[in-house]
PDB file of N, CA and C in Angstrom:
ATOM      1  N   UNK A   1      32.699  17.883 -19.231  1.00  0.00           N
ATOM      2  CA  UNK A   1      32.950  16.466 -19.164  1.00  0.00           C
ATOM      3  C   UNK A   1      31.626  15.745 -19.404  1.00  0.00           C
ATOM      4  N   UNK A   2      31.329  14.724 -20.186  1.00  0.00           N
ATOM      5  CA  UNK A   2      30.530  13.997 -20.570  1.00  0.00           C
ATOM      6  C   UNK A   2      29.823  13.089 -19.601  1.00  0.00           C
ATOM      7  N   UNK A   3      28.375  13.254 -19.482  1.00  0.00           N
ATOM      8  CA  UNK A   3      28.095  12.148 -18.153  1.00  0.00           C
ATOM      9  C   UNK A   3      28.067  12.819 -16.619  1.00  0.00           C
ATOM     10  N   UNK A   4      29.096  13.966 -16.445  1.00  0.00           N
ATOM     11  CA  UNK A   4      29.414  14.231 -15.176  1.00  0.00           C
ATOM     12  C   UNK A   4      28.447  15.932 -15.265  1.00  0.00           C
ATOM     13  N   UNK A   5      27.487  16.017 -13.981  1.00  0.00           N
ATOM     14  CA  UNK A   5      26.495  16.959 -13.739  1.00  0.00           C
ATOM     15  C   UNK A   5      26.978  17.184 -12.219  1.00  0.00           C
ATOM     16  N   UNK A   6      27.016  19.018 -11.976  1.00  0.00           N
ATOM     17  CA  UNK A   6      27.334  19.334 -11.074  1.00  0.00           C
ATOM     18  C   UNK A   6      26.422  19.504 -10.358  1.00  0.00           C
ATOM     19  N   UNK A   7      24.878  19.804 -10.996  1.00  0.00           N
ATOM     20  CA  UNK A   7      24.034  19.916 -10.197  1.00  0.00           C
ATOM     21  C   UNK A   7      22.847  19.069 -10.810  1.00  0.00           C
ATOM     22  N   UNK A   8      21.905  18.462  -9.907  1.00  0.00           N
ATOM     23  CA  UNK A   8      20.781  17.851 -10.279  1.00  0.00           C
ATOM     24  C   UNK A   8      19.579  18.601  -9.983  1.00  0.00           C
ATOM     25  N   UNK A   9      18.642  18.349 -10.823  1.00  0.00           N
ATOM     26  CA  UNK A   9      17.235  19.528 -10.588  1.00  0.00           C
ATOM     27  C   UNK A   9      16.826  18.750  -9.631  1.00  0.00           C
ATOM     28  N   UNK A  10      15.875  19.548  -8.429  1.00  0.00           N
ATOM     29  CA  UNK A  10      15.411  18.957  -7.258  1.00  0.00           C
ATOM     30  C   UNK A  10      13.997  18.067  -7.640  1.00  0.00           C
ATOM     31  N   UNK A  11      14.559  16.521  -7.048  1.00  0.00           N
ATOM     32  CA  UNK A  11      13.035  15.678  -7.072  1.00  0.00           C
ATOM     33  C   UNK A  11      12.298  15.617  -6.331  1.00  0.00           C
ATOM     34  N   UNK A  12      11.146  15.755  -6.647  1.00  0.00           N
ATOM     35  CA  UNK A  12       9.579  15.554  -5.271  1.00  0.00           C
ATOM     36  C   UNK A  12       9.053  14.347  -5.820  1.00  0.00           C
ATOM     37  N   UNK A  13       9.294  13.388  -4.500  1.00  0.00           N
ATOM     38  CA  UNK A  13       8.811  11.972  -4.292  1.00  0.00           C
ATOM     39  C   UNK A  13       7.868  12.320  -3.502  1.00  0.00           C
ATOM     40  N   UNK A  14       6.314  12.042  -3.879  1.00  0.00           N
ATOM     41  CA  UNK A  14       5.171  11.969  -3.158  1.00  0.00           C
ATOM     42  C   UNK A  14       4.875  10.407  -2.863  1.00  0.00           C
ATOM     43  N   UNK A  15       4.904  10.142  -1.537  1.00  0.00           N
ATOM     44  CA  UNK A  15       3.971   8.860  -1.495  1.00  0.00           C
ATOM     45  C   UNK A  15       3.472   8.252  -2.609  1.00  0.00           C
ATOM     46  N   UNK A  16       3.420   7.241  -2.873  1.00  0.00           N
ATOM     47  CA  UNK A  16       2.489   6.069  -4.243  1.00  0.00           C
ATOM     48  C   UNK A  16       1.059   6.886  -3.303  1.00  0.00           C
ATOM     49  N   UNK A  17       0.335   6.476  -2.237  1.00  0.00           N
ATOM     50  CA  UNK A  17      -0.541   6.400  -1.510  1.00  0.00           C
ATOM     51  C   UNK A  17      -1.173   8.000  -1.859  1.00  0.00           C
ATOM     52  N   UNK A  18      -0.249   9.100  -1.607  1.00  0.00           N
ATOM     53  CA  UNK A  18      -0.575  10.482  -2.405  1.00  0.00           C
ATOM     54  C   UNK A  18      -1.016  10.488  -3.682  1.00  0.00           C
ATOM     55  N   UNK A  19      -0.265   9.701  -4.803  1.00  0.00           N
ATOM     56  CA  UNK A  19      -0.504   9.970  -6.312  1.00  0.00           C
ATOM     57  C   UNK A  19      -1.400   8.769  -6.315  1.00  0.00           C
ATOM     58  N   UNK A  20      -2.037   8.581  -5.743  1.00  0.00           N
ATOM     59  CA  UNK A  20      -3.231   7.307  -6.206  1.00  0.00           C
ATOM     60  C   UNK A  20      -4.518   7.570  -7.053  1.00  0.00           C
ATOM     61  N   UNK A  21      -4.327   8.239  -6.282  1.00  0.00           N
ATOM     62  CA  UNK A  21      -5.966   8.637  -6.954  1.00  0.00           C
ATOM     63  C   UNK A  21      -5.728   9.259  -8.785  1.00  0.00           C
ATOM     64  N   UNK A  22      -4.754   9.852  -8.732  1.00  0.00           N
ATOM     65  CA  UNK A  22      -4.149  10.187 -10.073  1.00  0.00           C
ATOM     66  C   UNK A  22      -3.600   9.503 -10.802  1.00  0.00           C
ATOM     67  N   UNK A  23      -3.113   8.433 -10.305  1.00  0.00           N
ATOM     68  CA  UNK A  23      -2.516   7.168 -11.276  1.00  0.00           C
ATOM     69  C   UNK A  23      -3.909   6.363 -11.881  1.00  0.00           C
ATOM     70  N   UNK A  24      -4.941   6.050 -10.913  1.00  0.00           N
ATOM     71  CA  UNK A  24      -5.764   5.260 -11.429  1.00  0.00           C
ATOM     72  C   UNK A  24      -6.713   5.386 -11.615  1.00  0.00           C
ATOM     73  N   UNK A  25      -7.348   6.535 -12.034  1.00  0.00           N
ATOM     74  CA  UNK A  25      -8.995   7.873 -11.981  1.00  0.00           C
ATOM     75  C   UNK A  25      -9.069   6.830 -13.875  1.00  0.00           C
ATOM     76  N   UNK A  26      -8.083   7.824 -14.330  1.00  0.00           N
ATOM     77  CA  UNK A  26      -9.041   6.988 -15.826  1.00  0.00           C
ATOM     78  C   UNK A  26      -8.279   5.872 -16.551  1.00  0.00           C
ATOM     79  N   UNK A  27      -7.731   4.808 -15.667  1.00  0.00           N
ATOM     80  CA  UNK A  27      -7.532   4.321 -16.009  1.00  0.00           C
ATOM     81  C   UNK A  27      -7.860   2.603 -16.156  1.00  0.00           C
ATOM     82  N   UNK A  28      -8.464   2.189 -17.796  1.00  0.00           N
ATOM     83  CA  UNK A  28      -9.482   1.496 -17.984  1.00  0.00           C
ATOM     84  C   UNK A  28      -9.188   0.128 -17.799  1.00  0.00           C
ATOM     85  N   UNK A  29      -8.402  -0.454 -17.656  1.00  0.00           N
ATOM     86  CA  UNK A  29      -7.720  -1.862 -17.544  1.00  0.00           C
ATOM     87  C   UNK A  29      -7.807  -2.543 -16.095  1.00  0.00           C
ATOM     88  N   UNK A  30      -7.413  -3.261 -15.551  1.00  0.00           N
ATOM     89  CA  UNK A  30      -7.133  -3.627 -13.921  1.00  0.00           C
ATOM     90  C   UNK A  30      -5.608  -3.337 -13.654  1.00  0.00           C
ATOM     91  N   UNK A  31      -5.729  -3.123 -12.771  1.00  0.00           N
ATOM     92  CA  UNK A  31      -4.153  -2.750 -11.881  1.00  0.00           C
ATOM     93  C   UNK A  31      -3.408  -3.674 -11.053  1.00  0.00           C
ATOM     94  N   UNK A  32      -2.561  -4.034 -11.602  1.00  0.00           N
ATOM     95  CA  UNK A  32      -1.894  -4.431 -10.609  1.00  0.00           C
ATOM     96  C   UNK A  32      -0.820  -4.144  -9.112  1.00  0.00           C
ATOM     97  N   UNK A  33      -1.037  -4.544  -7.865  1.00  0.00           N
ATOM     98  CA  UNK A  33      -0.437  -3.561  -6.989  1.00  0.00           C
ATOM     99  C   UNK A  33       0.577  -4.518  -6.544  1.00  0.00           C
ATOM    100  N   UNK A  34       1.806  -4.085  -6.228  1.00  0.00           N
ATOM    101  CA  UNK A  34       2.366  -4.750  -5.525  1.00  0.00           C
ATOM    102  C   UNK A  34       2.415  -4.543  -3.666  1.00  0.00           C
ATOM    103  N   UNK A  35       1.918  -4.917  -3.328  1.00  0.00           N
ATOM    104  CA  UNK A  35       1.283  -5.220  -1.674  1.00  0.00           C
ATOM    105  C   UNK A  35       1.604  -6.308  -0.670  1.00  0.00           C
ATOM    106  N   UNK A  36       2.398  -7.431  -1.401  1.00  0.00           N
ATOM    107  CA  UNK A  36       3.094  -8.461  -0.450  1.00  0.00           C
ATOM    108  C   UNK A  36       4.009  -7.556   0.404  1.00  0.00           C
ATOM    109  N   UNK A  37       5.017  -7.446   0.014  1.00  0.00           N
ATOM    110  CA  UNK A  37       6.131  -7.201   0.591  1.00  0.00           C
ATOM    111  C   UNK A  37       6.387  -6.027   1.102  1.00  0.00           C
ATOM    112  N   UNK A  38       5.428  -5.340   1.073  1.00  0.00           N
ATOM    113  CA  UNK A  38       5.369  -3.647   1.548  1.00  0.00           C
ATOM    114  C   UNK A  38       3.663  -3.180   1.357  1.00  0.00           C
ATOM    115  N   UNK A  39       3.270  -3.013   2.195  1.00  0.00           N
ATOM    116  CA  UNK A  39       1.433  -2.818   2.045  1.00  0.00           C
ATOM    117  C   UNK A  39       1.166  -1.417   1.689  1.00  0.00           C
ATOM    118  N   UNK A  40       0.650  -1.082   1.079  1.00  0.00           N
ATOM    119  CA  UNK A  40       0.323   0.131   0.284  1.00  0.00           C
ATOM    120  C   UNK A  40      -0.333   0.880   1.063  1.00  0.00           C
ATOM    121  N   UNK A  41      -1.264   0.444   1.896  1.00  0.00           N
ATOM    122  CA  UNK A  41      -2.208   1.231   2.998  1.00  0.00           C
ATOM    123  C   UNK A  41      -3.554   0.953   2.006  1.00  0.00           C
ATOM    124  N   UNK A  42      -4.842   1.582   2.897  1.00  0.00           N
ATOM    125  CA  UNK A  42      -5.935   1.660   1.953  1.00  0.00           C
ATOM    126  C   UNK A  42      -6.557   2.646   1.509  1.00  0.00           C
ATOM    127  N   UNK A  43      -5.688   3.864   1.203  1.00  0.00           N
ATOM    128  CA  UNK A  43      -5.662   4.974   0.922  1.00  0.00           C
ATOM    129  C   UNK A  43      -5.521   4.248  -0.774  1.00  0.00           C
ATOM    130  N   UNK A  44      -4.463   3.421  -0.922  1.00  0.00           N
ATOM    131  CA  UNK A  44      -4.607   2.770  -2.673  1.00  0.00           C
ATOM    132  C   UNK A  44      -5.217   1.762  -2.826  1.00  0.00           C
ATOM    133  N   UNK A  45      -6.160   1.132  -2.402  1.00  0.00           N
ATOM    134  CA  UNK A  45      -7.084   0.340  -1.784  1.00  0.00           C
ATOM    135  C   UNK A  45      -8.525   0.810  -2.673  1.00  0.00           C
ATOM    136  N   UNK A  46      -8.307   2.321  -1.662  1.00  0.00           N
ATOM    137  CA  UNK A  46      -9.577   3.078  -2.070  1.00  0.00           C
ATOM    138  C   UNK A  46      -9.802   3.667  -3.165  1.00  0.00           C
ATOM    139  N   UNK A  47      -8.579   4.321  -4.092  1.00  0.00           N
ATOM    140  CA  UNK A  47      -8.640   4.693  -4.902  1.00  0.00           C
ATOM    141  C   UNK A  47      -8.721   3.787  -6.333  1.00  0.00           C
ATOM    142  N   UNK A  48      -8.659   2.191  -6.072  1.00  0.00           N
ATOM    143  CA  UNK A  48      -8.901   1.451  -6.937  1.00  0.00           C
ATOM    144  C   UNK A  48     -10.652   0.567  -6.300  1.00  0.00           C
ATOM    145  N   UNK A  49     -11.452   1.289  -5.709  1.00  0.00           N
ATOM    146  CA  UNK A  49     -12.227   0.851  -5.500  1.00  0.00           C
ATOM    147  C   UNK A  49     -13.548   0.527  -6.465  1.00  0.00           C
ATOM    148  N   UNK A  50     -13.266   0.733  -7.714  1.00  0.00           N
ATOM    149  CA  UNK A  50     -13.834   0.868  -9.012  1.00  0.00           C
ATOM    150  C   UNK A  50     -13.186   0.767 -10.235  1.00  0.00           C
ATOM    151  N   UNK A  51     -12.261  -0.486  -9.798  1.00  0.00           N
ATOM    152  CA  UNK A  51     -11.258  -1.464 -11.239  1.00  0.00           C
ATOM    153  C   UNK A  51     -11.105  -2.242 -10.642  1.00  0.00           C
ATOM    154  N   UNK A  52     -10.785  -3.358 -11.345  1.00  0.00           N
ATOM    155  CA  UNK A  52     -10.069  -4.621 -11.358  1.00  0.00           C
ATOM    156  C   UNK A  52      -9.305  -4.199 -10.519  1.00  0.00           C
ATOM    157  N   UNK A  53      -8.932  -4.548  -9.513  1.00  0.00           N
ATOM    158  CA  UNK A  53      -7.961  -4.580  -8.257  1.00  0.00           C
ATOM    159  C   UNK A  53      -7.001  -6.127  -8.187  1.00  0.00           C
ATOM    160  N   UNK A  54      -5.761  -6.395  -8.637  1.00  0.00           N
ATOM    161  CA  UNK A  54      -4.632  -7.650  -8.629  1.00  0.00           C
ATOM    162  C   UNK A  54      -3.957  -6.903  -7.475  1.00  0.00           C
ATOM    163  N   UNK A  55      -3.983  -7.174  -6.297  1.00  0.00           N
ATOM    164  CA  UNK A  55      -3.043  -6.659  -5.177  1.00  0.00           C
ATOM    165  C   UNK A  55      -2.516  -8.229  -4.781  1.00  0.00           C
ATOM    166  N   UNK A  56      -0.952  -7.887  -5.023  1.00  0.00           N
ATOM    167  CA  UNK A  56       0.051  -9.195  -4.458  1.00  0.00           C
ATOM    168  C   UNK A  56      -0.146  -9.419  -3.118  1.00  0.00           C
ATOM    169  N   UNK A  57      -0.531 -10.700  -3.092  1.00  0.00           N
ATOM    170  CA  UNK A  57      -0.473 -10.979  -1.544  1.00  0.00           C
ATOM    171  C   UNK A  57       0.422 -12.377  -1.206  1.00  0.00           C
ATOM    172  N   UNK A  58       1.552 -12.534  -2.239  1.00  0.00           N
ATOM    173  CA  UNK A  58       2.377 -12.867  -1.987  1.00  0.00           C
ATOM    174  C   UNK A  58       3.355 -12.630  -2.103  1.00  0.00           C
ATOM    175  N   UNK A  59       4.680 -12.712  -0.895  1.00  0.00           N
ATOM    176  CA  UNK A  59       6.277 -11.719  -1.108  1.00  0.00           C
ATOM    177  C   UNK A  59       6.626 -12.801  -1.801  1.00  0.00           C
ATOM    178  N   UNK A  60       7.473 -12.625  -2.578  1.00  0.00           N
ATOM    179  CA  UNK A  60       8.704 -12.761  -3.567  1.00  0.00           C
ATOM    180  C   UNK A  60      10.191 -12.473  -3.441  1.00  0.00           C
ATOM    181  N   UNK A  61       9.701 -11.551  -2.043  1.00  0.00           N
ATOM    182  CA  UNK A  61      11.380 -11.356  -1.608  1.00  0.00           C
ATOM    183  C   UNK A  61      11.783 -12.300  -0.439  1.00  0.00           C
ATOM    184  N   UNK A  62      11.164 -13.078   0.129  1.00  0.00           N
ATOM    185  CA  UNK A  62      11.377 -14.092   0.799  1.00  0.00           C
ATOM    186  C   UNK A  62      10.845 -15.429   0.584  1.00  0.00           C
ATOM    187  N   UNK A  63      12.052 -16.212   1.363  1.00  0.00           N
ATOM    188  CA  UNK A  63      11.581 -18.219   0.893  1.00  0.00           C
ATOM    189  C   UNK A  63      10.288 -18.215   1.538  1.00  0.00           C
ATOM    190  N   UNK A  64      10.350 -17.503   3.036  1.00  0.00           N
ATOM    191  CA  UNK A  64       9.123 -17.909   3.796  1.00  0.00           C
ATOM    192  C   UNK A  64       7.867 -18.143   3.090  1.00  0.00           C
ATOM    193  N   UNK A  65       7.150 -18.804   3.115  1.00  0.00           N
ATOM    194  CA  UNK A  65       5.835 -19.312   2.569  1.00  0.00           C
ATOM    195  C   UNK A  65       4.699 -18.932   3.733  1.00  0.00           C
ATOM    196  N   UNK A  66       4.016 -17.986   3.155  1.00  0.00           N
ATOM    197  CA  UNK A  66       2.464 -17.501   4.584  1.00  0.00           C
ATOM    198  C   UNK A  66       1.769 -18.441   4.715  1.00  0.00           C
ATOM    199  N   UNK A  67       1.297 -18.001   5.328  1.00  0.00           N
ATOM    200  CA  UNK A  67       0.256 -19.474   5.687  1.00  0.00           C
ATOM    201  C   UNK A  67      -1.079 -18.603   5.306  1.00  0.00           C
ATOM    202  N   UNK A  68      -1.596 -19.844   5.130  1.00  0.00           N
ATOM    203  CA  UNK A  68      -3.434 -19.392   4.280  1.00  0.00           C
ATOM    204  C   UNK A  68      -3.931 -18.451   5.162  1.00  0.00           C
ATOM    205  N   UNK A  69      -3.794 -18.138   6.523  1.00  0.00           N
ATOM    206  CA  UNK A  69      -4.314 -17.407   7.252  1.00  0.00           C
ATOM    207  C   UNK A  69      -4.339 -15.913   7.325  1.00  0.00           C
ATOM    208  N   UNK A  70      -2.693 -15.569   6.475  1.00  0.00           N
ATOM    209  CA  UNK A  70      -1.985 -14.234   6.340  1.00  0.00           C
ATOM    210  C   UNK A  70      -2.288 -14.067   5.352  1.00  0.00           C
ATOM    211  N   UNK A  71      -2.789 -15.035   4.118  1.00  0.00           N
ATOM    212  CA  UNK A  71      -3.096 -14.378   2.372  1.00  0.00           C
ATOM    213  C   UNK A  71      -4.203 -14.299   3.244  1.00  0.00           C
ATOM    214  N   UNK A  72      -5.401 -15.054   3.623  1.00  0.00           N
ATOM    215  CA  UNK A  72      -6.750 -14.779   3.482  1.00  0.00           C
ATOM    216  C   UNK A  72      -6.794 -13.113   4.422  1.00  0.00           C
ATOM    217  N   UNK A  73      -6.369 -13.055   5.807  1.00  0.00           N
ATOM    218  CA  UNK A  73      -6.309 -11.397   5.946  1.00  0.00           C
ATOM    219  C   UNK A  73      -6.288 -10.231   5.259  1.00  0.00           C
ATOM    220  N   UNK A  74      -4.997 -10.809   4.351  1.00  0.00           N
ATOM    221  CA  UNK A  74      -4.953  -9.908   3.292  1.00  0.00           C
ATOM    222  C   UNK A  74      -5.929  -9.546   2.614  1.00  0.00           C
ATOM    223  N   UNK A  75      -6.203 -10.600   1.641  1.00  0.00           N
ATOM    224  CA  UNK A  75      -7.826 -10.316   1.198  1.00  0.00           C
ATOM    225  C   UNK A  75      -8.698  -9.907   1.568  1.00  0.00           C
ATOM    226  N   UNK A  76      -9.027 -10.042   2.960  1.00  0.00           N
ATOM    227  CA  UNK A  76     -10.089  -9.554   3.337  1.00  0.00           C
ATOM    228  C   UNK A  76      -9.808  -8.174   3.701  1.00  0.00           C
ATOM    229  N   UNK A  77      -9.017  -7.974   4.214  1.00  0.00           N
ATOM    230  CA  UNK A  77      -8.356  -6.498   3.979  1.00  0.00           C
ATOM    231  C   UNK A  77      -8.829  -5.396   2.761  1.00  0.00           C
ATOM    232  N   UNK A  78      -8.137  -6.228   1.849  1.00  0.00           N
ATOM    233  CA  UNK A  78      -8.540  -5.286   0.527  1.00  0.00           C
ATOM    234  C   UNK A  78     -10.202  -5.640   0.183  1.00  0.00           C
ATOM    235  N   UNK A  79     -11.111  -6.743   0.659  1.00  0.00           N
ATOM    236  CA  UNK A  79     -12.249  -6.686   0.285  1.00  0.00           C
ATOM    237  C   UNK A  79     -12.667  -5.438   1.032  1.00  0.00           C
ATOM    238  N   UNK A  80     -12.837  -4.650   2.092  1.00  0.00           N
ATOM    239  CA  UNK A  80     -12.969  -4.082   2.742  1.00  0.00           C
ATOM    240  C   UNK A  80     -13.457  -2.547   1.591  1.00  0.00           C
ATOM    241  N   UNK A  81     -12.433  -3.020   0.294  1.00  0.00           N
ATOM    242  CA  UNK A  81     -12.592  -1.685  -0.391  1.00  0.00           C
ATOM    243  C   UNK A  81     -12.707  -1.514  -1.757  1.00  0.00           C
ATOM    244  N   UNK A  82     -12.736  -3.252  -2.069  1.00  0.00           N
ATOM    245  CA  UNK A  82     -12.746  -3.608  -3.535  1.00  0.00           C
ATOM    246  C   UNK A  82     -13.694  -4.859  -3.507  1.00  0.00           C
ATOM    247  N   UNK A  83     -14.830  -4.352  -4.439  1.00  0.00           N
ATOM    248  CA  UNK A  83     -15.792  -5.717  -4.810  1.00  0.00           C
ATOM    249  C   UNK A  83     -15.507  -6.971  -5.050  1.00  0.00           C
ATOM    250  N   UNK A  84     -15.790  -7.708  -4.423  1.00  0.00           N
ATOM    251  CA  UNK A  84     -14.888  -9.241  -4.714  1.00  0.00           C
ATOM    252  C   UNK A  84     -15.432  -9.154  -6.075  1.00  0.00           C
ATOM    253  N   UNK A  85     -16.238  -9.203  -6.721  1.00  0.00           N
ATOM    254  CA  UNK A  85     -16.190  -9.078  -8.205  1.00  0.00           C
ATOM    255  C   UNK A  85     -15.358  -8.436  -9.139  1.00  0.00           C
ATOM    256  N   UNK A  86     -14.279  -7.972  -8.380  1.00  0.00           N
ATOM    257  CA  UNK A  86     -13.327  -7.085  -9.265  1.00  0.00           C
ATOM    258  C   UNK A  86     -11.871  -7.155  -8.580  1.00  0.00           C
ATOM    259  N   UNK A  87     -11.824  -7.962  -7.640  1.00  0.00           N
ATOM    260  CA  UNK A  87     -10.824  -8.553  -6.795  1.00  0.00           C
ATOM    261  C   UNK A  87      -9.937 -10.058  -7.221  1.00  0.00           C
ATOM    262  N   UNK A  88      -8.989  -9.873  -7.982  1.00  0.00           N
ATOM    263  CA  UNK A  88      -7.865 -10.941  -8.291  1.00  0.00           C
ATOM    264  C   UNK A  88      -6.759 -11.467  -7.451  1.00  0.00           C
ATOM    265  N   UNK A  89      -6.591 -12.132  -6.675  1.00  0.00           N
ATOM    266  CA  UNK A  89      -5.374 -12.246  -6.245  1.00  0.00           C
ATOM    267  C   UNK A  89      -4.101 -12.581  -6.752  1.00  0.00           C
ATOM    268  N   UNK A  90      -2.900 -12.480  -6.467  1.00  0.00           N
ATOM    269  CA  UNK A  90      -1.699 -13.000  -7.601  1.00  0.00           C
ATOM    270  C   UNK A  90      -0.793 -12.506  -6.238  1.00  0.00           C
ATOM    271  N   UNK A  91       0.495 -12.857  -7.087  1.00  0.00           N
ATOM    272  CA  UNK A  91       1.682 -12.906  -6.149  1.00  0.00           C
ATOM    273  C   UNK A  91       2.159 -11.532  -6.671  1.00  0.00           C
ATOM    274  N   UNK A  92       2.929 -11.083  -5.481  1.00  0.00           N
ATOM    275  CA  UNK A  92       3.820  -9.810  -6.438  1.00  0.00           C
ATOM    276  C   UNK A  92       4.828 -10.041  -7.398  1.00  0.00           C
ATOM    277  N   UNK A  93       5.432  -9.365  -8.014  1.00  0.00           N
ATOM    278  CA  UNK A  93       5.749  -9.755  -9.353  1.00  0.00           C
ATOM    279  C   UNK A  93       7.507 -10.428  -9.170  1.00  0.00           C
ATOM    280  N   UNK A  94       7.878 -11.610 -10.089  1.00  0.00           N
ATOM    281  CA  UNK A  94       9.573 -11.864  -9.272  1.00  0.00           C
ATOM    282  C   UNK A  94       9.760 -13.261  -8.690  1.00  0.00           C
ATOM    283  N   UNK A  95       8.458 -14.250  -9.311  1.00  0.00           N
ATOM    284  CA  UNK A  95       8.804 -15.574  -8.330  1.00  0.00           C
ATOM    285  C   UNK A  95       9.808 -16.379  -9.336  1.00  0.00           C
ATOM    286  N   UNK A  96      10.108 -15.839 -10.162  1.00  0.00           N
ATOM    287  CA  UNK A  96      11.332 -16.632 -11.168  1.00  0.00           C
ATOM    288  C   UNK A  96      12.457 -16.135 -10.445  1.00  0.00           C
ATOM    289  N   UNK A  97      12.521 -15.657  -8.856  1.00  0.00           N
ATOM    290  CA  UNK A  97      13.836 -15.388  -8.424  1.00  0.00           C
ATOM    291  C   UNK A  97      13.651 -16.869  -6.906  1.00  0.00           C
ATOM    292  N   UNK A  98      12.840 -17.254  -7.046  1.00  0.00           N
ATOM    293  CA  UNK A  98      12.337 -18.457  -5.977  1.00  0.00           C
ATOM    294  C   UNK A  98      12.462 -19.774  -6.448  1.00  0.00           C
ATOM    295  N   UNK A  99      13.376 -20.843  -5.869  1.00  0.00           N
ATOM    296  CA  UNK A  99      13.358 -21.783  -5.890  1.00  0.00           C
ATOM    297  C   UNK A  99      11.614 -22.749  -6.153  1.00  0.00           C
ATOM    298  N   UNK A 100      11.447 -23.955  -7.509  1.00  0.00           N
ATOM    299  CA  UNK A 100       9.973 -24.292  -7.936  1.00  0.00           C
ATOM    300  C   UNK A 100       9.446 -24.300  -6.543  1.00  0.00           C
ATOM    301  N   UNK A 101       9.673 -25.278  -5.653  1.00  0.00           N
ATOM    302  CA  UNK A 101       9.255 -25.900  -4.071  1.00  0.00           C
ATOM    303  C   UNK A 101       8.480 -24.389  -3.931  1.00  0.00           C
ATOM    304  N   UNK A 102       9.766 -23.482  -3.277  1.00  0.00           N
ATOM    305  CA  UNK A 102       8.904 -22.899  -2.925  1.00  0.00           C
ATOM    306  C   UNK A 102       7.609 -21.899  -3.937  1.00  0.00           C
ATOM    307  N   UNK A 103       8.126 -21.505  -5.293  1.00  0.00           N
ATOM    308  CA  UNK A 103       6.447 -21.240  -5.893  1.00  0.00           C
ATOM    309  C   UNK A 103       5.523 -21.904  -5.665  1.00  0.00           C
ATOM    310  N   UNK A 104       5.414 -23.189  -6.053  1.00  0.00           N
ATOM    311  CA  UNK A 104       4.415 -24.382  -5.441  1.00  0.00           C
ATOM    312  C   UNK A 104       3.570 -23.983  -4.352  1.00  0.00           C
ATOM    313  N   UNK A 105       4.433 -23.905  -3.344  1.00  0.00           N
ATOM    314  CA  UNK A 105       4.090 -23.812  -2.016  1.00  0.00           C
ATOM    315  C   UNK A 105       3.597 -22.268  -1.311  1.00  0.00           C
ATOM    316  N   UNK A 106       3.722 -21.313  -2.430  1.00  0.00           N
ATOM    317  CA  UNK A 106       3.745 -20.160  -2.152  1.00  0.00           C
ATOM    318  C   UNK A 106       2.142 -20.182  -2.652  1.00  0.00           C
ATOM    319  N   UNK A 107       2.027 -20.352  -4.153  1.00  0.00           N
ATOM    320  CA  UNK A 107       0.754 -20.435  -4.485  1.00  0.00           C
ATOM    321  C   UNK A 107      -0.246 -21.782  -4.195  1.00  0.00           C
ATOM    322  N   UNK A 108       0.032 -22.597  -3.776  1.00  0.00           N
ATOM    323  CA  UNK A 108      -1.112 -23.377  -3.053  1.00  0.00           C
ATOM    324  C   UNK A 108      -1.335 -22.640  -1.851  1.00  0.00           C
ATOM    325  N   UNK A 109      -1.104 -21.730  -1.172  1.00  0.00           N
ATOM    326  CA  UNK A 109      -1.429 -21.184   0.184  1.00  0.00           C
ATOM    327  C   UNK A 109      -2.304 -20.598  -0.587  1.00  0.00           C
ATOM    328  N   UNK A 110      -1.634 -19.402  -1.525  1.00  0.00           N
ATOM    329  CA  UNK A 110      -2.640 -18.303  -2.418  1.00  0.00           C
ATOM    330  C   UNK A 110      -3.975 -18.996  -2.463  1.00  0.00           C
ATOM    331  N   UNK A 111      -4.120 -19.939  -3.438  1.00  0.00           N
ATOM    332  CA  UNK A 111      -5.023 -20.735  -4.053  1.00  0.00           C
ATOM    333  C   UNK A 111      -5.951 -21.102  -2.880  1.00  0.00           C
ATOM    334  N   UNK A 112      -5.802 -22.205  -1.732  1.00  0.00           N
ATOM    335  CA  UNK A 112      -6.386 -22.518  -0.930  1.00  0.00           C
ATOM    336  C   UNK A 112      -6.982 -20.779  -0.299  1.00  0.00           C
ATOM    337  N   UNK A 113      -6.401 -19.714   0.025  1.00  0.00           N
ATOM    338  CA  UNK A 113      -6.684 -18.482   0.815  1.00  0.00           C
ATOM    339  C   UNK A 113      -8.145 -18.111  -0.202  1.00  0.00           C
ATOM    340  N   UNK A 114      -7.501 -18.074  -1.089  1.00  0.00           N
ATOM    341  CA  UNK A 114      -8.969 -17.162  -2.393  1.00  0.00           C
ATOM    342  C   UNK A 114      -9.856 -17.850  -2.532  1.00  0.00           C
ATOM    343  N   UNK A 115      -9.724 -19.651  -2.567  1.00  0.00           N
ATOM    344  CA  UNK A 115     -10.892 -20.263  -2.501  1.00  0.00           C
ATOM    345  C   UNK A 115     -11.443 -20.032  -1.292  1.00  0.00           C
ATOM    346  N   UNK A 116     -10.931 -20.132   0.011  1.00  0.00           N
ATOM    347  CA  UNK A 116     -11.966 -19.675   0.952  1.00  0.00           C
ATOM    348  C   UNK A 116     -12.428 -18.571   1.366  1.00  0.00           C
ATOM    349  N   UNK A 117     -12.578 -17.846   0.499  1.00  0.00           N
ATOM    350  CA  UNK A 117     -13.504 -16.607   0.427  1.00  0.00           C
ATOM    351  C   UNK A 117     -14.840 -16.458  -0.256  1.00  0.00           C
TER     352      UNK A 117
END
C-alpha cells in the first residue's frame, strides 16, 4: 500500500544544546537563535561565543509584551558569553502572527532594553 509503513527506522533526538557545538564550529555567517520562548541554556550561548550571536529575546507566541527589564536580563545573560560586539538582538521569528499594537510594543521594549546596554 502506498504511503502506509509498518515500521519506522529508529530516531535519535539529541538536545539542540548537545549538537551545538556541531551546528556552529564552521559556520561563517551569524546565527540566529530562537531563545524567547524557550531558552536554549548557555551551553548554545557558549558554543556561539565566536559569531555573530541574533538570540530572540522576544516571544512571538504570546500578546504579553516584557517589559525592558526581562529583554535587558536576557541580554545580559547572553553577554555573559557573547561579545557585545557580535551580539544582535531581534525577536524570535513569527511576529506577522501578532496583532501591529502589539509588534510596536513588543519592539520598543526590545529597542529601549539594547539601548541600555
Amino acid at each position: 500500500m502506498r504511503g502506509h509503513y509498518t515500521a519506522r527506522p529508529p530516531t535519535v533526538v539529541a538536545p539542540l544544546r548537545a549538537r551545538a557545538p556541531f551546528l556552529v564550529r564552521d559556520w561563517q555567517g551569524a546565527i540566529s537563535i530562537e531563545d524567547a520562548h524557550r531558552r536554549n541554556g548557555p551551553e548554545l550561548l557558549e558554543a556561539c561565543a565566536h559569531k555573530t550571536a541574533i538570540p530572540g529575546v522576544v516571544d512571538v507566541a504570546g500578546a504579553r509584551v516584557e517589559t525592558e527589564e526581562e529583554i535587558h536580563d536576557h541580554l545580559r545573560t547572553a553577554l555573559e558569553h557573547i561579545d557585545a560586539g557580535r551580539l544582535i538582538a531581534a525577536p524570535d521569528c513569527g511576529l506577522g502572527l501578532l496583532t501591529r499594537e502589539q509588534v510596536r510594543a513588543k519592539l520598543a521594549a526590545m529597542a529601549c532594553a539594547a539601548h541600555a546596554l
